[in-house]
N, C-alpha and C. Protein backbone atom coordinates (compact mmCIF):
# COMPACT_ATOMS: atom_id res chain seq x y z
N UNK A 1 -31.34 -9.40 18.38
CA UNK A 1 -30.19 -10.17 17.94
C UNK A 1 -30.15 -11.48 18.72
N UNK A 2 -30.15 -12.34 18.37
CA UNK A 2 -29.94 -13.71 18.50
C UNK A 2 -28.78 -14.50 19.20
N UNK A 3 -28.79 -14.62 20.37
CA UNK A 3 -27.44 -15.33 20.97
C UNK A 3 -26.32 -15.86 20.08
N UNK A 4 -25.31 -16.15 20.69
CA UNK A 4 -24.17 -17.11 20.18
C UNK A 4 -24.73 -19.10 20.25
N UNK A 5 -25.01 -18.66 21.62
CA UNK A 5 -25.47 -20.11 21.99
C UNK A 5 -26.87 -20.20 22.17
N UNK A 6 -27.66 -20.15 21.20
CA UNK A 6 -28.97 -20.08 21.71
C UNK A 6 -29.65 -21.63 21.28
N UNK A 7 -30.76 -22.11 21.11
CA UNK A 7 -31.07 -23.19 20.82
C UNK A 7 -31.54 -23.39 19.63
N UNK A 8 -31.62 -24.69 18.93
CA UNK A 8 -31.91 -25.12 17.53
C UNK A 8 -31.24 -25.37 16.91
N UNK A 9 -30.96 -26.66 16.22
CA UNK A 9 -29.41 -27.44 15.52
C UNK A 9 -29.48 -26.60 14.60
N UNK A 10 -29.87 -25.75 13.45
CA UNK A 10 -29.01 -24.59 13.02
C UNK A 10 -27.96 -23.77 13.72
N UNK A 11 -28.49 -23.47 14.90
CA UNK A 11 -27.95 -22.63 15.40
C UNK A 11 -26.31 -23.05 16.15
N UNK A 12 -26.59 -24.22 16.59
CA UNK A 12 -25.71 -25.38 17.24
C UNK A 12 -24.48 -25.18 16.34
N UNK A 13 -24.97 -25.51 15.19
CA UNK A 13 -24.29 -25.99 14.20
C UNK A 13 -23.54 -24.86 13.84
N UNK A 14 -24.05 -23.58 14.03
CA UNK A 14 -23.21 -22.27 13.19
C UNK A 14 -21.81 -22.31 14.89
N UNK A 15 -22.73 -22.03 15.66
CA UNK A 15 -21.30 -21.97 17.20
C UNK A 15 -20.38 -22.89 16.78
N UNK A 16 -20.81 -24.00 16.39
CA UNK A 16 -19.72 -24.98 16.44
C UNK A 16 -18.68 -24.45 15.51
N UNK A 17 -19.18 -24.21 14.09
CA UNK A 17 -18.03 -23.92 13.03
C UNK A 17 -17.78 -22.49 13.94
N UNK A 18 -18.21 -21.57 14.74
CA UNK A 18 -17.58 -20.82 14.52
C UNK A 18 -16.18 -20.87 15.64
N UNK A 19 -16.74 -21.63 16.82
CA UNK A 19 -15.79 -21.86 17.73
C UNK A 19 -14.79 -22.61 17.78
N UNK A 20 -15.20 -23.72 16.42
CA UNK A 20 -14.28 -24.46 16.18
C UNK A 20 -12.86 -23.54 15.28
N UNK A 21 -13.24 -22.65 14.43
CA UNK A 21 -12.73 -22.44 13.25
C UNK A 21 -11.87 -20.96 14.72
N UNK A 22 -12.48 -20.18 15.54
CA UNK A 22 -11.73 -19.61 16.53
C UNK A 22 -10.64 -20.42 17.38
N UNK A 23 -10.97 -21.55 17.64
CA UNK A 23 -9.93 -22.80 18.85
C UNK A 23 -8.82 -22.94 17.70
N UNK A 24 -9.08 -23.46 16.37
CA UNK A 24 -7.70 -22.95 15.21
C UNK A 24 -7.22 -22.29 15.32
N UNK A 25 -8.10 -21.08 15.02
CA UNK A 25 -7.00 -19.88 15.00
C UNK A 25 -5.91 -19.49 15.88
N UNK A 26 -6.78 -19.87 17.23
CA UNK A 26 -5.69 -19.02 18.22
C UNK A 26 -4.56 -20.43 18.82
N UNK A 27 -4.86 -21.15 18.60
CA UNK A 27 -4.12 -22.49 18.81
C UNK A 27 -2.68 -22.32 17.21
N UNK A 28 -2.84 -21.95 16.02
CA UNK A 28 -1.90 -21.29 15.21
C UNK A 28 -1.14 -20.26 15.56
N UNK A 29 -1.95 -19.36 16.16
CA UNK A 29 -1.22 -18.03 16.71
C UNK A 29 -0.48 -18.35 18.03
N UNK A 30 -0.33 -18.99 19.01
CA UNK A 30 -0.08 -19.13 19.71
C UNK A 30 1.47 -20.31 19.58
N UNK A 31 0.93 -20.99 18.66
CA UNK A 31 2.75 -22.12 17.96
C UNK A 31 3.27 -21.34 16.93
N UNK A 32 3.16 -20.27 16.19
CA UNK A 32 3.80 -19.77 15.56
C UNK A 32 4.45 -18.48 16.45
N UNK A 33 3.53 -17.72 17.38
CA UNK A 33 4.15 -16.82 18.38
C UNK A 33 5.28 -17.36 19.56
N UNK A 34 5.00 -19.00 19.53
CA UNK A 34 6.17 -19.40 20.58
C UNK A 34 7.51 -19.70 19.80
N UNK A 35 7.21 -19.46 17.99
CA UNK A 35 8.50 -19.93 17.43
C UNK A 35 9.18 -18.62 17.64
N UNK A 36 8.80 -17.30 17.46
CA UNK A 36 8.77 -15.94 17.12
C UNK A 36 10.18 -15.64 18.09
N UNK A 37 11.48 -16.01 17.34
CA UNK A 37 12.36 -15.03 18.17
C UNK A 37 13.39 -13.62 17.65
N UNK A 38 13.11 -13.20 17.13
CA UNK A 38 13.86 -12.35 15.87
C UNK A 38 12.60 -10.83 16.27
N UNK A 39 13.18 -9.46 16.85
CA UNK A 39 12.48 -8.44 16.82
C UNK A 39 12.91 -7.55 15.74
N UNK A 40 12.11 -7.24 15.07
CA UNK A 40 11.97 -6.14 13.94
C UNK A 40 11.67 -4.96 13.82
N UNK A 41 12.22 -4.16 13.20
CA UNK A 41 12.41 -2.43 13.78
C UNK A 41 11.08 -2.17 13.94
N UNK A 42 10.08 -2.39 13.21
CA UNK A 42 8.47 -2.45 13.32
C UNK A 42 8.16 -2.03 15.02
N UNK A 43 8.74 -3.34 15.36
CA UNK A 43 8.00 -4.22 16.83
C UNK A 43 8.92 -3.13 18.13
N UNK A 44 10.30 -2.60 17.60
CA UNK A 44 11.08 -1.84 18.30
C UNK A 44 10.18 -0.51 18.35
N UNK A 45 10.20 0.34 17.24
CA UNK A 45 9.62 1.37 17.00
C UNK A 45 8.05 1.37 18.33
N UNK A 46 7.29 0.04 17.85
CA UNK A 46 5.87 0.24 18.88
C UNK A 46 6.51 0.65 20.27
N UNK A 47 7.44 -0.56 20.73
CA UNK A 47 7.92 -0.67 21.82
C UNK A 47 8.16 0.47 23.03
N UNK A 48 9.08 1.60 21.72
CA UNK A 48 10.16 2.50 22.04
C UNK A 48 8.87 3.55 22.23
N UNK A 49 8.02 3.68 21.27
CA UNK A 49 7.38 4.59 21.18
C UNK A 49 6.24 4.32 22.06
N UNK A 50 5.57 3.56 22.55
CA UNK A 50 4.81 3.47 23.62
C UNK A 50 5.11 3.34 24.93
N UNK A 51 6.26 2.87 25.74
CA UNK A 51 7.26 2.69 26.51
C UNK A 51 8.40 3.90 26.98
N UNK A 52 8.91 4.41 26.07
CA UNK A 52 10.44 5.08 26.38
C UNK A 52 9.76 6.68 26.77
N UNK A 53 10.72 7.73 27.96
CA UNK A 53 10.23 8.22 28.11
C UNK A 53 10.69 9.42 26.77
N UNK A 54 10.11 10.59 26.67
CA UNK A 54 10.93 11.36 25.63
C UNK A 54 12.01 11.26 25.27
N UNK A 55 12.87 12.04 26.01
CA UNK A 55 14.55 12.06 25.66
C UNK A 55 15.06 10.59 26.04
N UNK A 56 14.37 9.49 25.71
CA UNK A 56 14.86 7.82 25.33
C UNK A 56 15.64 7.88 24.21
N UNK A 57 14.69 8.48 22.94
CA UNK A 57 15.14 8.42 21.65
C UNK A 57 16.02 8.98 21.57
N UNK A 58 16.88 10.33 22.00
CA UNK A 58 18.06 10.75 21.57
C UNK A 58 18.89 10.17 22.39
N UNK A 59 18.89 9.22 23.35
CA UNK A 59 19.99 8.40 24.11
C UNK A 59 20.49 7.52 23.60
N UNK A 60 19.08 6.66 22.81
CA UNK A 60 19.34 5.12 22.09
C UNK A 60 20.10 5.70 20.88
N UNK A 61 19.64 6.62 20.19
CA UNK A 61 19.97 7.09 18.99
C UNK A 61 21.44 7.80 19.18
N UNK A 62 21.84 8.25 20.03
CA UNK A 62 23.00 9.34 20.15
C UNK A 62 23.95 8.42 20.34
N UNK A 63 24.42 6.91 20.86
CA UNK A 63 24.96 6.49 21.33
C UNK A 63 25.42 5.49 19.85
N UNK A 64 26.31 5.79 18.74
CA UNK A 64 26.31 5.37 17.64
C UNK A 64 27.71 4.14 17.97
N UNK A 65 28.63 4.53 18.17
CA UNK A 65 29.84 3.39 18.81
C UNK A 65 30.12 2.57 19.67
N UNK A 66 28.75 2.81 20.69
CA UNK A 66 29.19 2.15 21.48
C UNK A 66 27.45 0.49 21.96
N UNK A 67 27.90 -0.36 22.51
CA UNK A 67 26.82 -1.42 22.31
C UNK A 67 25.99 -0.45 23.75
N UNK A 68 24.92 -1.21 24.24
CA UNK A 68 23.87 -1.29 24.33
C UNK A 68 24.00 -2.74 25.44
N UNK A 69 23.87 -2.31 27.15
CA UNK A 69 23.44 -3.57 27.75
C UNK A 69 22.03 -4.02 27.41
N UNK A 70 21.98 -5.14 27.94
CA UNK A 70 20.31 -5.90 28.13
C UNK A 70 19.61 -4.92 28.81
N UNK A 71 20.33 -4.95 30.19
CA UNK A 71 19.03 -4.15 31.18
C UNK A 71 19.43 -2.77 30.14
N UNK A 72 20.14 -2.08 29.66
CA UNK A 72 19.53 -0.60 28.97
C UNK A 72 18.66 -0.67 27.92
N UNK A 73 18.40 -2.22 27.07
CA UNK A 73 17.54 -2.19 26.00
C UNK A 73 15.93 -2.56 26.75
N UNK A 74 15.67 -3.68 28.09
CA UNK A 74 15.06 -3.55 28.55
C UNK A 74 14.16 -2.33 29.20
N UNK A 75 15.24 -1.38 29.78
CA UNK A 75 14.69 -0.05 30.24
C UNK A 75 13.93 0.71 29.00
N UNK A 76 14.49 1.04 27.45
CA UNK A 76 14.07 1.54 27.15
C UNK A 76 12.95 0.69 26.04
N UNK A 77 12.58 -0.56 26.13
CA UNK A 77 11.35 -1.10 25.47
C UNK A 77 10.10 -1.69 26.38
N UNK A 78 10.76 -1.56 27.46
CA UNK A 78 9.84 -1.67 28.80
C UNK A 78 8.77 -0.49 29.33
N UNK A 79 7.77 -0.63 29.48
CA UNK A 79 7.06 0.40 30.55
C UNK A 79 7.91 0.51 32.00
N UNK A 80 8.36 1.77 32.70
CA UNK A 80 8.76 1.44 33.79
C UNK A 80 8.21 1.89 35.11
N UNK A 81 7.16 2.74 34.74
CA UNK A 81 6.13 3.18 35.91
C UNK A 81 5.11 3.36 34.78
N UNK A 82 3.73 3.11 36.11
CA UNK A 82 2.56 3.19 35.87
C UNK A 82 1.70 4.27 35.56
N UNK A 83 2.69 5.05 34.93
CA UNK A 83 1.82 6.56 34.40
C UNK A 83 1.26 6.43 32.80
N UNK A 84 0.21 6.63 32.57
CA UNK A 84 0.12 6.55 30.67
C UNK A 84 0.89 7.46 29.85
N UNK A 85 1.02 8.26 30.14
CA UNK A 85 2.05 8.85 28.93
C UNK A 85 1.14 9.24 27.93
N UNK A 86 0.37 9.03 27.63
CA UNK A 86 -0.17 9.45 26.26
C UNK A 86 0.15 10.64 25.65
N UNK A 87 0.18 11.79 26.35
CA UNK A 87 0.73 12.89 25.46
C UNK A 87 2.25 12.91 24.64
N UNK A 88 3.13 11.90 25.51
CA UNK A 88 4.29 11.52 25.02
C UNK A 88 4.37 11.15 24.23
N UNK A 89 3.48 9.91 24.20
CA UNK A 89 3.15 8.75 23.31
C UNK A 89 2.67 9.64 21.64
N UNK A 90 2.04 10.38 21.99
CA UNK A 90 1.49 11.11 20.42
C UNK A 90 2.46 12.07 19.96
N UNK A 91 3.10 13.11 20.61
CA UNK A 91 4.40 13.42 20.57
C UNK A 91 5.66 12.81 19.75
N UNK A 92 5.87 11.53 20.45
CA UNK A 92 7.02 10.82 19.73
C UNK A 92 6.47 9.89 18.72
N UNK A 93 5.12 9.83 18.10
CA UNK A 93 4.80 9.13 16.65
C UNK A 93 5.00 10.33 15.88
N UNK A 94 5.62 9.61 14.02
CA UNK A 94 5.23 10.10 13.04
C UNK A 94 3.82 10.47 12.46
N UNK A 95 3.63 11.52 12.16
CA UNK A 95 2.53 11.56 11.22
C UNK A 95 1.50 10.47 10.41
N UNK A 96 2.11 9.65 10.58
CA UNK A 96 1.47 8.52 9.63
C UNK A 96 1.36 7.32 10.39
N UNK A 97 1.10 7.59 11.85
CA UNK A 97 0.89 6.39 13.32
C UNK A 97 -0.26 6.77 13.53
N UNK A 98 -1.21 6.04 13.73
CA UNK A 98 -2.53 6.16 14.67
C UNK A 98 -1.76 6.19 15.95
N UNK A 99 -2.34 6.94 16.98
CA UNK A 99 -2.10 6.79 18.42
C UNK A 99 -2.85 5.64 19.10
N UNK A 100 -4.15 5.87 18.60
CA UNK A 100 -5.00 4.74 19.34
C UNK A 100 -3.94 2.88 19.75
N UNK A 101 -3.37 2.63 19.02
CA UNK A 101 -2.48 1.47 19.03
C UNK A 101 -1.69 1.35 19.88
N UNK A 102 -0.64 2.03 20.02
CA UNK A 102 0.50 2.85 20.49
C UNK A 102 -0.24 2.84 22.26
N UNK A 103 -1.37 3.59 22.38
CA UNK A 103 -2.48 4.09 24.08
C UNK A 103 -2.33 2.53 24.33
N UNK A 104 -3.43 1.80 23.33
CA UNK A 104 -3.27 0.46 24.45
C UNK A 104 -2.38 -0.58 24.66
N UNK A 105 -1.10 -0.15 23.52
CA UNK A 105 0.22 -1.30 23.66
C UNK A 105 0.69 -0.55 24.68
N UNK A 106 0.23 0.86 25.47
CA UNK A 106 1.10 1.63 26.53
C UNK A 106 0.41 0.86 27.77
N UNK A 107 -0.84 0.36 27.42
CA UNK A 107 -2.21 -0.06 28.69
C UNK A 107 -1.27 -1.48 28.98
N UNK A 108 -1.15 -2.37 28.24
CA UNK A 108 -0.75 -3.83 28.15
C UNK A 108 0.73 -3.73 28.54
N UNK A 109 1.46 -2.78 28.58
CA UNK A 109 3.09 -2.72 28.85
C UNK A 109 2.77 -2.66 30.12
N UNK A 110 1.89 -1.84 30.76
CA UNK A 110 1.56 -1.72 32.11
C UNK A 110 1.28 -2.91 33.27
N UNK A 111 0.29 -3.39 32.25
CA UNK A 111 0.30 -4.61 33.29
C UNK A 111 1.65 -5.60 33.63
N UNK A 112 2.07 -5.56 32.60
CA UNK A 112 3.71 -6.43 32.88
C UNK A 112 4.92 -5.68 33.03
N UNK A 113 4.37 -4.87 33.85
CA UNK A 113 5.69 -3.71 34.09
C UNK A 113 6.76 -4.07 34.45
N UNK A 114 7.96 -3.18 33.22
CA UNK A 114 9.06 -3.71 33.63
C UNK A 114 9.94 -5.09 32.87
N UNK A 115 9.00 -5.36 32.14
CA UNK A 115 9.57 -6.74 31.19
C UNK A 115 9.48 -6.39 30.14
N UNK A 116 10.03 -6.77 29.19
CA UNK A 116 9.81 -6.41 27.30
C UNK A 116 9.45 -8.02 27.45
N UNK A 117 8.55 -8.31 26.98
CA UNK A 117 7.96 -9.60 26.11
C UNK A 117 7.25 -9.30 24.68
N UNK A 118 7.54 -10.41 24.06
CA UNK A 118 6.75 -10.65 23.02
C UNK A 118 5.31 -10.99 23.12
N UNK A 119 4.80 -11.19 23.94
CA UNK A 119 3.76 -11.52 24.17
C UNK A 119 2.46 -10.11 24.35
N UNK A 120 3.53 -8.78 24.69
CA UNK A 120 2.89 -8.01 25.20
C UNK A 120 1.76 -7.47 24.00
N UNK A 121 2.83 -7.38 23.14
CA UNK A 121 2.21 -7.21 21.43
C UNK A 121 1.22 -7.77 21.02
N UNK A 122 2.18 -9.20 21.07
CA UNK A 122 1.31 -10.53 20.06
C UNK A 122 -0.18 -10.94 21.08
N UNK A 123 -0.34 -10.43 22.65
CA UNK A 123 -2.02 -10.63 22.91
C UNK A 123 -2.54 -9.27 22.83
N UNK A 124 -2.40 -8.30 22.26
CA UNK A 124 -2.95 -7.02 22.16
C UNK A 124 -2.96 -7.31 19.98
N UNK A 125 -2.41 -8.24 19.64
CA UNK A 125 -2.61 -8.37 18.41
C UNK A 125 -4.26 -9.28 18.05
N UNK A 126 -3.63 -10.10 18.99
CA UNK A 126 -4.89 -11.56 19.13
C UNK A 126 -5.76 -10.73 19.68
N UNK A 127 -6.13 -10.31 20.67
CA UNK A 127 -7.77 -9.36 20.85
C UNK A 127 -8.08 -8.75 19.41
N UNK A 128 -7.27 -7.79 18.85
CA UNK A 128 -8.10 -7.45 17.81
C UNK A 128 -8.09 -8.22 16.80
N UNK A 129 -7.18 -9.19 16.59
CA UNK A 129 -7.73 -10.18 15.30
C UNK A 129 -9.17 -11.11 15.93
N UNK A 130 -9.50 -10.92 16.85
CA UNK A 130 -10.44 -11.72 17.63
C UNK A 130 -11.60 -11.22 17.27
N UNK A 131 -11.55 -9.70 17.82
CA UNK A 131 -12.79 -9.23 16.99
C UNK A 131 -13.23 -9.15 15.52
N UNK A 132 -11.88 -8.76 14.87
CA UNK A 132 -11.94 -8.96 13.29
C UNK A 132 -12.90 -10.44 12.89
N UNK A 133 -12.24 -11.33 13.28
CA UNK A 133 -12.77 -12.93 13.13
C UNK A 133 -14.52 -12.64 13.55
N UNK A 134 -14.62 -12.52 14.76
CA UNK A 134 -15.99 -12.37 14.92
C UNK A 134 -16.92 -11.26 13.84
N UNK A 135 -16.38 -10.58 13.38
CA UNK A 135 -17.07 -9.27 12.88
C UNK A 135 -17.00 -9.82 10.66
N UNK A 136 -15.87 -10.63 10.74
CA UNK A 136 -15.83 -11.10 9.08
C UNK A 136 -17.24 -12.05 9.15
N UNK A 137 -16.81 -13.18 10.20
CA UNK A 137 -17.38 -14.24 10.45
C UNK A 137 -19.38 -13.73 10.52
N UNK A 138 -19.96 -12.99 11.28
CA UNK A 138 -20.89 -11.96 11.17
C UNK A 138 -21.18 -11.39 9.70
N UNK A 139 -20.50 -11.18 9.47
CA UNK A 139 -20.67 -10.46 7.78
C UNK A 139 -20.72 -11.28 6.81
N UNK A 140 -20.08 -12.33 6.87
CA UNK A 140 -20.26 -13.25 5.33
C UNK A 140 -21.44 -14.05 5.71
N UNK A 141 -22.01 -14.46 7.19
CA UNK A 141 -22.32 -15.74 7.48
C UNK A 141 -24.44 -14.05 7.33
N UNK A 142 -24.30 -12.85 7.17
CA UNK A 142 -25.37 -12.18 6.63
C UNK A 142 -25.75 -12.16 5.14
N UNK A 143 -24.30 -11.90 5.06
CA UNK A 143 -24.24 -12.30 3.48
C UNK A 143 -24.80 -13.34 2.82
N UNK A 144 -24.41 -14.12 3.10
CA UNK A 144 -24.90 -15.95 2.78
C UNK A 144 -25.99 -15.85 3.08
N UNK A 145 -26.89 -15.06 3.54
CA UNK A 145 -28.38 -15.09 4.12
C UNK A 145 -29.08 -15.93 5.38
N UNK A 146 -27.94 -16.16 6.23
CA UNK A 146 -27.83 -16.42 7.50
C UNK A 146 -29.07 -16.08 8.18
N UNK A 147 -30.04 -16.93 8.87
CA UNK A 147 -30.94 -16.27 9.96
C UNK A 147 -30.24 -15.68 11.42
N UNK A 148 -29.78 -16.51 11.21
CA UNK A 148 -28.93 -16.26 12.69
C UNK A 148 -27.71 -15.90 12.51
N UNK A 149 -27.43 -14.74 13.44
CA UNK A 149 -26.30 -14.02 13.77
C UNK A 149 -25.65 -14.17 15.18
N UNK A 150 -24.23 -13.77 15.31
CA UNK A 150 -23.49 -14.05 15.98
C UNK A 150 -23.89 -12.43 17.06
């Protein structure tokens, strides 16, 4: 298999579109993720469910009249110690959740322990659209009958 950057203006020429057409992408993702302020039960659900410990859900849920501080919505969309949880984590998904998602949005809560960000998501989103990009980008550019591969 053939470098990314290897030599020969074919080759030049494919890095460029492809690094160019990657410096887009994530330069889009990155001004549309800084507009991003509005969380959606979606983004709660990952949160709660990779983050909260078991009996989270019947606290948040049991508590129908009354509001909800910051630091209690923080506590429960936050990682708050450095244990994985995973058995929890598969436990408190529906049937119709991959876990695999859920394990490494539990890996990435970790490192910023203790904070709910948007960010925690949206760069555990961007790695795998990263690979996607590399792996489409690979496939059409074989397709097309490409000598060179990425």
């Amino acid at each position: 298999m053939k470098s990314l950057f290897l030599r020969g203006k074919f080759q030049t020429k494919i890095s460029i579109y492809f690094l160019s057409g990657l410096f887009i992408i994530i330069c889009v993702f990155f001004s549309l993720g800084g507009q991003k302020d509005i969380w959606f039960c979606d983004e709660v659900y990952t949160y709660m469910s990779a983050n909260a410990d078991s009996g989270a859900f019947d606290i948040v849920f049991s508590q129908e009249n009354e509001w909800l501080s910051g630091d209690d919505v923080v506590d429960y969309l936050s990682a708050n110690d450095r244990s994985l949880h995973f058995k929890s984590i598969a436990d408190n998904l529906f049937s119709d959740h991959v876990p695999l998602y859920f394990f490494l949005f539990r890996i990435c809560s970790i490192l910023s322990l203790g904070t709910c960000s948007k960010w925690i998501g949206l760069s555990l989103n961007l790695l795998f659209f990263i690979v996607f990009y590399a792996c489409m980008w690979k496939f059409f550019h074989n397709l097309a009958g490409g000598v060179y591969t990425i």
